[in-house]
PDB file of N, CA and C in Angstrom:
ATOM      1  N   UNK A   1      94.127 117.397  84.503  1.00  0.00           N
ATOM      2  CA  UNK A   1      92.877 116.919  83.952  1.00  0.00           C
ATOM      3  C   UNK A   1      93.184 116.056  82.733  1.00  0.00           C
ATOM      4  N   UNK A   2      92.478 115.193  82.704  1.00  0.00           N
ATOM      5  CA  UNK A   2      92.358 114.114  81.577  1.00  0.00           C
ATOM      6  C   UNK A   2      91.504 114.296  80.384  1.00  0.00           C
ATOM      7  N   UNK A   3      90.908 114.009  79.667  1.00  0.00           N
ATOM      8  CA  UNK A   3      90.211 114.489  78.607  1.00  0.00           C
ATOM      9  C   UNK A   3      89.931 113.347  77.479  1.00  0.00           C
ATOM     10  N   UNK A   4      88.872 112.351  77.359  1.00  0.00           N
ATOM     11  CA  UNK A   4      88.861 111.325  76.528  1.00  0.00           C
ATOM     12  C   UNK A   4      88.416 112.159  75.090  1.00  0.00           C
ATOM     13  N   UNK A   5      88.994 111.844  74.254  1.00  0.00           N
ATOM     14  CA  UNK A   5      88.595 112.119  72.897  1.00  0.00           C
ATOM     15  C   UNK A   5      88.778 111.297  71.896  1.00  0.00           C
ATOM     16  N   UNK A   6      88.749 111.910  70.447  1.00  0.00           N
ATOM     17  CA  UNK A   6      89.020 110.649  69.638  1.00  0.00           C
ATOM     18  C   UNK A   6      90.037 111.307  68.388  1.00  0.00           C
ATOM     19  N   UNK A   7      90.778 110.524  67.783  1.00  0.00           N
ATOM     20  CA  UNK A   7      91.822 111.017  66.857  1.00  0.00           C
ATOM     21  C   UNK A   7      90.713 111.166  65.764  1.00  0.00           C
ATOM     22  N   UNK A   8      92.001 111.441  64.053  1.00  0.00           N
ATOM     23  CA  UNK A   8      91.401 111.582  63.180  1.00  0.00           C
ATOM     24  C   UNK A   8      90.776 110.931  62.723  1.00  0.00           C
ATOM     25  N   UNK A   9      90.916 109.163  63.087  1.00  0.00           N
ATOM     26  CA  UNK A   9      90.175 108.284  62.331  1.00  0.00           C
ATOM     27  C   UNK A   9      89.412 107.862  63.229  1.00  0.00           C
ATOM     28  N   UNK A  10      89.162 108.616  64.453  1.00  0.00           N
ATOM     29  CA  UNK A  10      87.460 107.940  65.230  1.00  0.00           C
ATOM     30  C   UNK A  10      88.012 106.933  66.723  1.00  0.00           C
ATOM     31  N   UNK A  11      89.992 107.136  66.483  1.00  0.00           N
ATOM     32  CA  UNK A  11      90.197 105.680  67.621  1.00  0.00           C
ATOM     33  C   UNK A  11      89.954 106.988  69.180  1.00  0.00           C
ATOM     34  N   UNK A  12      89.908 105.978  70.264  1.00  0.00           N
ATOM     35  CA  UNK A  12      90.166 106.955  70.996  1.00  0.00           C
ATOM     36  C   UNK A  12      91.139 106.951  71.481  1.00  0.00           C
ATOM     37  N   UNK A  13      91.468 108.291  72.576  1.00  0.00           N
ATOM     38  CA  UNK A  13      92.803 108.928  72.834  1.00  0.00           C
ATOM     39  C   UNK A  13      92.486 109.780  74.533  1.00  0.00           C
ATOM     40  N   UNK A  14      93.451 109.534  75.390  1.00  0.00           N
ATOM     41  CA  UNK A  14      93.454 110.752  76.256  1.00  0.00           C
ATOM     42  C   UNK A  14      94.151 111.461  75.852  1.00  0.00           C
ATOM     43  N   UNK A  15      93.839 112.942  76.239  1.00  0.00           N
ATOM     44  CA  UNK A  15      95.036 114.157  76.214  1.00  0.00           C
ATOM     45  C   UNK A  15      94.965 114.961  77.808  1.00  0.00           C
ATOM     46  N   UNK A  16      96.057 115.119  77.905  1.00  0.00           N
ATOM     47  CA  UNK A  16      96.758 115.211  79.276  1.00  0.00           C
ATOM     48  C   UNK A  16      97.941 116.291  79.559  1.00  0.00           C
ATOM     49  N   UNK A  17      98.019 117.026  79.955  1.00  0.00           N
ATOM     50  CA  UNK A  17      99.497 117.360  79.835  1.00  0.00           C
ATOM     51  C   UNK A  17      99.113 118.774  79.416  1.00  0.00           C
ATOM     52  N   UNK A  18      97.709 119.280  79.409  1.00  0.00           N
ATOM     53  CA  UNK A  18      97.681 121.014  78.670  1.00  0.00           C
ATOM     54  C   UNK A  18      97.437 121.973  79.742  1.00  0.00           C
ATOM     55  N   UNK A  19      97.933 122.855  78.986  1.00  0.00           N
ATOM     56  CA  UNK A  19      97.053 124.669  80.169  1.00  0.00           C
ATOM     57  C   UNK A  19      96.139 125.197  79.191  1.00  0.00           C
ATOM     58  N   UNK A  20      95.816 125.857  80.549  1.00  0.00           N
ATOM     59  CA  UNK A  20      94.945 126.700  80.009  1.00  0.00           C
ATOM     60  C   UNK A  20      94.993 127.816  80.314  1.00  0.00           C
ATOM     61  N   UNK A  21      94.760 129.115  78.904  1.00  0.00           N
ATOM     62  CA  UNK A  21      94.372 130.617  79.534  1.00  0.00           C
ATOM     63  C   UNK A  21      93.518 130.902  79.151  1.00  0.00           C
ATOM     64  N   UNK A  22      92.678 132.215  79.895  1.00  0.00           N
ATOM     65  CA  UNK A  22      91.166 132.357  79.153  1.00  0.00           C
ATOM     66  C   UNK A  22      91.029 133.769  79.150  1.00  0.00           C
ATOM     67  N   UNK A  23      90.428 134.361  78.378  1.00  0.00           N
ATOM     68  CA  UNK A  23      90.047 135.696  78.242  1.00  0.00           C
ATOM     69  C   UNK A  23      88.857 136.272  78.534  1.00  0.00           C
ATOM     70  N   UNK A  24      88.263 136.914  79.698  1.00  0.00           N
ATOM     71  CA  UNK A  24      86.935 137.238  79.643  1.00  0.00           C
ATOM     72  C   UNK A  24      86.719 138.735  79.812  1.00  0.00           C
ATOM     73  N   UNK A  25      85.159 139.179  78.993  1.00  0.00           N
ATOM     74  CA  UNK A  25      84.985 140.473  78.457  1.00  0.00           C
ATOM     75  C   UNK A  25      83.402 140.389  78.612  1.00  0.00           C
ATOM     76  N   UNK A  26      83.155 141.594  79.422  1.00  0.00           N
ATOM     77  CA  UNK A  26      81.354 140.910  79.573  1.00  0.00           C
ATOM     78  C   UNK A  26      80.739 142.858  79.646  1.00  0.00           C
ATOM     79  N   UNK A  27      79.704 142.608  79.319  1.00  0.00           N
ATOM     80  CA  UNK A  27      79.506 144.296  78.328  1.00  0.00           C
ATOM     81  C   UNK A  27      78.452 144.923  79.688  1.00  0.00           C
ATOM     82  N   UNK A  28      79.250 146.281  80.183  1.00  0.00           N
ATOM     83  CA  UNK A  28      78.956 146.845  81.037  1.00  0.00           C
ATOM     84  C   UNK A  28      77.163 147.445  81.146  1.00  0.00           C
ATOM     85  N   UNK A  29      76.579 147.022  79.987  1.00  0.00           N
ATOM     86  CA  UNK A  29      75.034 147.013  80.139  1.00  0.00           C
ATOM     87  C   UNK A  29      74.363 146.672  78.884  1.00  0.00           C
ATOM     88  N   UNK A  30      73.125 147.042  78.308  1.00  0.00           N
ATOM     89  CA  UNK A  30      72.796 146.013  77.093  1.00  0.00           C
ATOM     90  C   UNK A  30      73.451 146.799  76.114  1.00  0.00           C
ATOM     91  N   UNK A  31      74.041 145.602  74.922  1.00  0.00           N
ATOM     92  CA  UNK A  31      74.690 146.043  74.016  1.00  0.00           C
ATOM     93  C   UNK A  31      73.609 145.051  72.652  1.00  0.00           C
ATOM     94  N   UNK A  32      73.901 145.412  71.594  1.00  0.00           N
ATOM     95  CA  UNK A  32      73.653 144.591  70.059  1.00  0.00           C
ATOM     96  C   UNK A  32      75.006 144.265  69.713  1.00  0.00           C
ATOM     97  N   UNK A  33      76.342 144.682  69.960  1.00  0.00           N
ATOM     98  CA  UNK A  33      77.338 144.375  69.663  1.00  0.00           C
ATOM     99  C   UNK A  33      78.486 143.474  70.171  1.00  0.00           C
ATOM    100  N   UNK A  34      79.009 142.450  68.702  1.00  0.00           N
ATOM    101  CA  UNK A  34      79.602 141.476  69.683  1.00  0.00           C
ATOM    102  C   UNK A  34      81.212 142.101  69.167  1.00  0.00           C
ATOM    103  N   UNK A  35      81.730 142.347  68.118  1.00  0.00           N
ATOM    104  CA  UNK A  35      82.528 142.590  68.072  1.00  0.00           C
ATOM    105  C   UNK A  35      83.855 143.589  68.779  1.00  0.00           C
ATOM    106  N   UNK A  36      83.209 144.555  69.771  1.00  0.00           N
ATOM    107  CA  UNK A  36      84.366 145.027  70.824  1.00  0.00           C
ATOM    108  C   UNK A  36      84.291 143.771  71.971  1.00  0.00           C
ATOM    109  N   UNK A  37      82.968 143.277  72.059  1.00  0.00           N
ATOM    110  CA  UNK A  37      83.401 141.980  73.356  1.00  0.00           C
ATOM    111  C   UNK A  37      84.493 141.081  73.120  1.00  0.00           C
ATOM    112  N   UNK A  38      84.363 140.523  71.670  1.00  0.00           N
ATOM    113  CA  UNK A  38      85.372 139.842  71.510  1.00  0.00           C
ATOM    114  C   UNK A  38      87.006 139.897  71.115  1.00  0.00           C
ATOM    115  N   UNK A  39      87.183 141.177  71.019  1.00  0.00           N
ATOM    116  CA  UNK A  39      88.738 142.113  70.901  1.00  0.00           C
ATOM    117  C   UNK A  39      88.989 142.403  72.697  1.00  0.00           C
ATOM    118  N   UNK A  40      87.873 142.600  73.019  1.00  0.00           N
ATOM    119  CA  UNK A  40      88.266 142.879  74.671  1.00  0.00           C
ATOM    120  C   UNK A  40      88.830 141.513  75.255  1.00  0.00           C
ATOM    121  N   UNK A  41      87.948 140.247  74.740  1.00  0.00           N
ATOM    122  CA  UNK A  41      88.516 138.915  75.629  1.00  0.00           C
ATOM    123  C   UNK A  41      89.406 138.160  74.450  1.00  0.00           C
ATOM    124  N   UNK A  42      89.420 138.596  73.606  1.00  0.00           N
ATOM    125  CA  UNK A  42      90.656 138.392  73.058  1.00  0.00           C
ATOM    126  C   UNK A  42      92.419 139.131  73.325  1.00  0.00           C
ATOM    127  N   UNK A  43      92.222 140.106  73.253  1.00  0.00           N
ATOM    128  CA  UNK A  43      93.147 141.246  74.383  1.00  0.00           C
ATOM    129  C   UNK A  43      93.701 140.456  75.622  1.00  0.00           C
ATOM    130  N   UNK A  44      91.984 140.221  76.190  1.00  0.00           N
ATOM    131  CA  UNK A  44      92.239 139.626  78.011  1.00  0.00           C
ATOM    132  C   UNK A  44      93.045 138.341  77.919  1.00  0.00           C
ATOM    133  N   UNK A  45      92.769 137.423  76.588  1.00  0.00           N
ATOM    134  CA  UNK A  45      93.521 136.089  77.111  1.00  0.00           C
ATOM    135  C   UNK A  45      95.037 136.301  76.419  1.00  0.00           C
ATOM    136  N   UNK A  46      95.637 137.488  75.658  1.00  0.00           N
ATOM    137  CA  UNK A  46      96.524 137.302  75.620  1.00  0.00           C
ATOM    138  C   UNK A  46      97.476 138.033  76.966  1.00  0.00           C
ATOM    139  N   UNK A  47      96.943 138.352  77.561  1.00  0.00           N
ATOM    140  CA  UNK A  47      97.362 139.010  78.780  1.00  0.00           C
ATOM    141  C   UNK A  47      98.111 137.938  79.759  1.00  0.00           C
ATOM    142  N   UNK A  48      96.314 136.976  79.372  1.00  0.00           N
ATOM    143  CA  UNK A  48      96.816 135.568  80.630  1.00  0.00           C
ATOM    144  C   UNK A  48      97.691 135.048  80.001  1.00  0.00           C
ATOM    145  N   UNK A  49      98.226 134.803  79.055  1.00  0.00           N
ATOM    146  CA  UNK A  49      99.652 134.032  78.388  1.00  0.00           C
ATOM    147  C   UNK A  49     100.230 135.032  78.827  1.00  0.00           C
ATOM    148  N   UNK A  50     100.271 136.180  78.759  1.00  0.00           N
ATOM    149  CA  UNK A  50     102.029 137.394  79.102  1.00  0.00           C
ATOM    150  C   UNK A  50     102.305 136.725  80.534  1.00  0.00           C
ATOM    151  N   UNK A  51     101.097 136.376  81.644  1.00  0.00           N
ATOM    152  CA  UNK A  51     101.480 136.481  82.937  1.00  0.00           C
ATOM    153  C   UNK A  51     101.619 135.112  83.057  1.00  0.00           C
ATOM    154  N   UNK A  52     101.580 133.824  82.321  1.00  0.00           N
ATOM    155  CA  UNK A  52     102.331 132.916  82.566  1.00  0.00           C
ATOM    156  C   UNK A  52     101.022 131.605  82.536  1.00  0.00           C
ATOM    157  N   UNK A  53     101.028 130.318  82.490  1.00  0.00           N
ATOM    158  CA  UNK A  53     100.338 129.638  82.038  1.00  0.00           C
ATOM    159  C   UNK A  53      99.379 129.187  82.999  1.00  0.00           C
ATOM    160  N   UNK A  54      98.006 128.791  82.630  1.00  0.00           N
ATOM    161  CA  UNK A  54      96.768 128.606  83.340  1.00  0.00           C
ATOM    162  C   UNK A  54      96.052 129.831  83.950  1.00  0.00           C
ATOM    163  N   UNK A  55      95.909 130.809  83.275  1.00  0.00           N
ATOM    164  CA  UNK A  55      95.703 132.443  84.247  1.00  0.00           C
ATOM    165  C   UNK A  55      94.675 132.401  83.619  1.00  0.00           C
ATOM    166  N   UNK A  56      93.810 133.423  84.417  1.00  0.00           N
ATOM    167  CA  UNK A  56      92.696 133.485  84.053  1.00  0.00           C
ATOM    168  C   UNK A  56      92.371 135.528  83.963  1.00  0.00           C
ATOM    169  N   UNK A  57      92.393 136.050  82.479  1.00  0.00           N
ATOM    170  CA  UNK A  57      92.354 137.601  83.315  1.00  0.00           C
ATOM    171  C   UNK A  57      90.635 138.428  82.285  1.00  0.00           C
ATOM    172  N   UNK A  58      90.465 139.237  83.028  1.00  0.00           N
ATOM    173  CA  UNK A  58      88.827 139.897  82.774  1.00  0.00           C
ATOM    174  C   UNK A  58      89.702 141.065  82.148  1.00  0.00           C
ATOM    175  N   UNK A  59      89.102 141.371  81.091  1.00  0.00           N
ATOM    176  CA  UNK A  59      88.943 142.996  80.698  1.00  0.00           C
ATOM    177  C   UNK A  59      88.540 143.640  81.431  1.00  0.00           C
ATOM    178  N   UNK A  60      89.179 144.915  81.282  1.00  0.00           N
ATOM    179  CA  UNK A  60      88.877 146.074  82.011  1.00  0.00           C
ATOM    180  C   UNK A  60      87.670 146.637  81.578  1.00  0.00           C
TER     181      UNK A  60
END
Protein backbone atom coordinates (compact mmCIF):
# COMPACT_ATOMS: atom_id res chain seq x y z
CA UNK A 1 0.00 0.00 0.00
CA UNK A 2 0.94 3.49 -0.85
CA UNK A 3 -0.03 6.32 1.30
CA UNK A 4 0.13 10.13 0.03
CA UNK A 5 1.03 12.44 2.81
CA UNK A 6 2.88 15.44 3.50
CA UNK A 7 6.35 16.12 5.29
CA UNK A 8 7.17 18.65 7.92
CA UNK A 9 7.03 21.59 5.81
CA UNK A 10 3.58 20.78 3.97
CA UNK A 11 5.67 19.17 0.60
CA UNK A 12 4.18 16.03 -0.34
CA UNK A 13 5.53 12.53 0.05
CA UNK A 14 4.53 8.77 -0.51
CA UNK A 15 5.30 6.27 2.18
CA UNK A 16 5.56 2.76 1.16
CA UNK A 17 7.42 0.05 2.43
CA UNK A 18 5.45 -0.38 6.16
CA UNK A 19 3.60 -3.23 8.27
CA UNK A 20 1.32 -3.38 10.12
CA UNK A 21 0.18 -4.96 13.59
CA UNK A 22 -2.95 -4.33 15.39
CA UNK A 23 -4.32 -5.06 18.68
CA UNK A 24 -7.97 -5.66 19.27
CA UNK A 25 -9.98 -5.79 22.68
CA UNK A 26 -13.77 -5.36 22.56
CA UNK A 27 -15.69 -5.57 26.13
CA UNK A 28 -17.68 -8.72 26.63
CA UNK A 29 -20.97 -6.56 27.49
CA UNK A 30 -21.72 -2.88 28.58
CA UNK A 31 -18.89 -1.43 30.31
CA UNK A 32 -18.13 2.67 31.51
CA UNK A 33 -14.58 1.57 31.37
CA UNK A 34 -11.94 2.24 28.90
CA UNK A 35 -8.92 1.60 30.60
CA UNK A 36 -8.72 -2.50 30.86
CA UNK A 37 -9.90 -2.26 26.96
CA UNK A 38 -7.01 -0.54 26.21
CA UNK A 39 -4.18 -2.73 28.24
CA UNK A 40 -6.11 -5.70 26.67
CA UNK A 41 -5.43 -4.31 22.89
CA UNK A 42 -2.45 -3.03 23.86
CA UNK A 43 -1.23 -6.58 25.27
CA UNK A 44 -3.03 -7.95 21.88
CA UNK A 45 -0.83 -5.87 19.48
CA UNK A 46 2.20 -6.68 21.18
CA UNK A 47 1.49 -10.26 20.67
CA UNK A 48 1.02 -9.49 16.83
CA UNK A 49 4.72 -8.16 16.76
CA UNK A 50 5.95 -11.51 18.94
CA UNK A 51 4.26 -13.57 15.98
CA UNK A 52 5.89 -11.68 13.27
CA UNK A 53 4.92 -8.67 11.03
CA UNK A 54 1.41 -7.59 9.61
CA UNK A 55 -0.66 -9.94 12.24
CA UNK A 56 -3.54 -9.14 13.35
CA UNK A 57 -4.42 -10.74 17.13
CA UNK A 58 -7.90 -10.18 19.49
CA UNK A 59 -7.68 -10.42 23.20
CA UNK A 60 -8.83 -13.05 24.93
Amino acid sequence: MRVQAADKRGRPVTIGGRTTSIGIAAATGPTTELDPLLRAADAALYEAKQQGRDRIHVAR
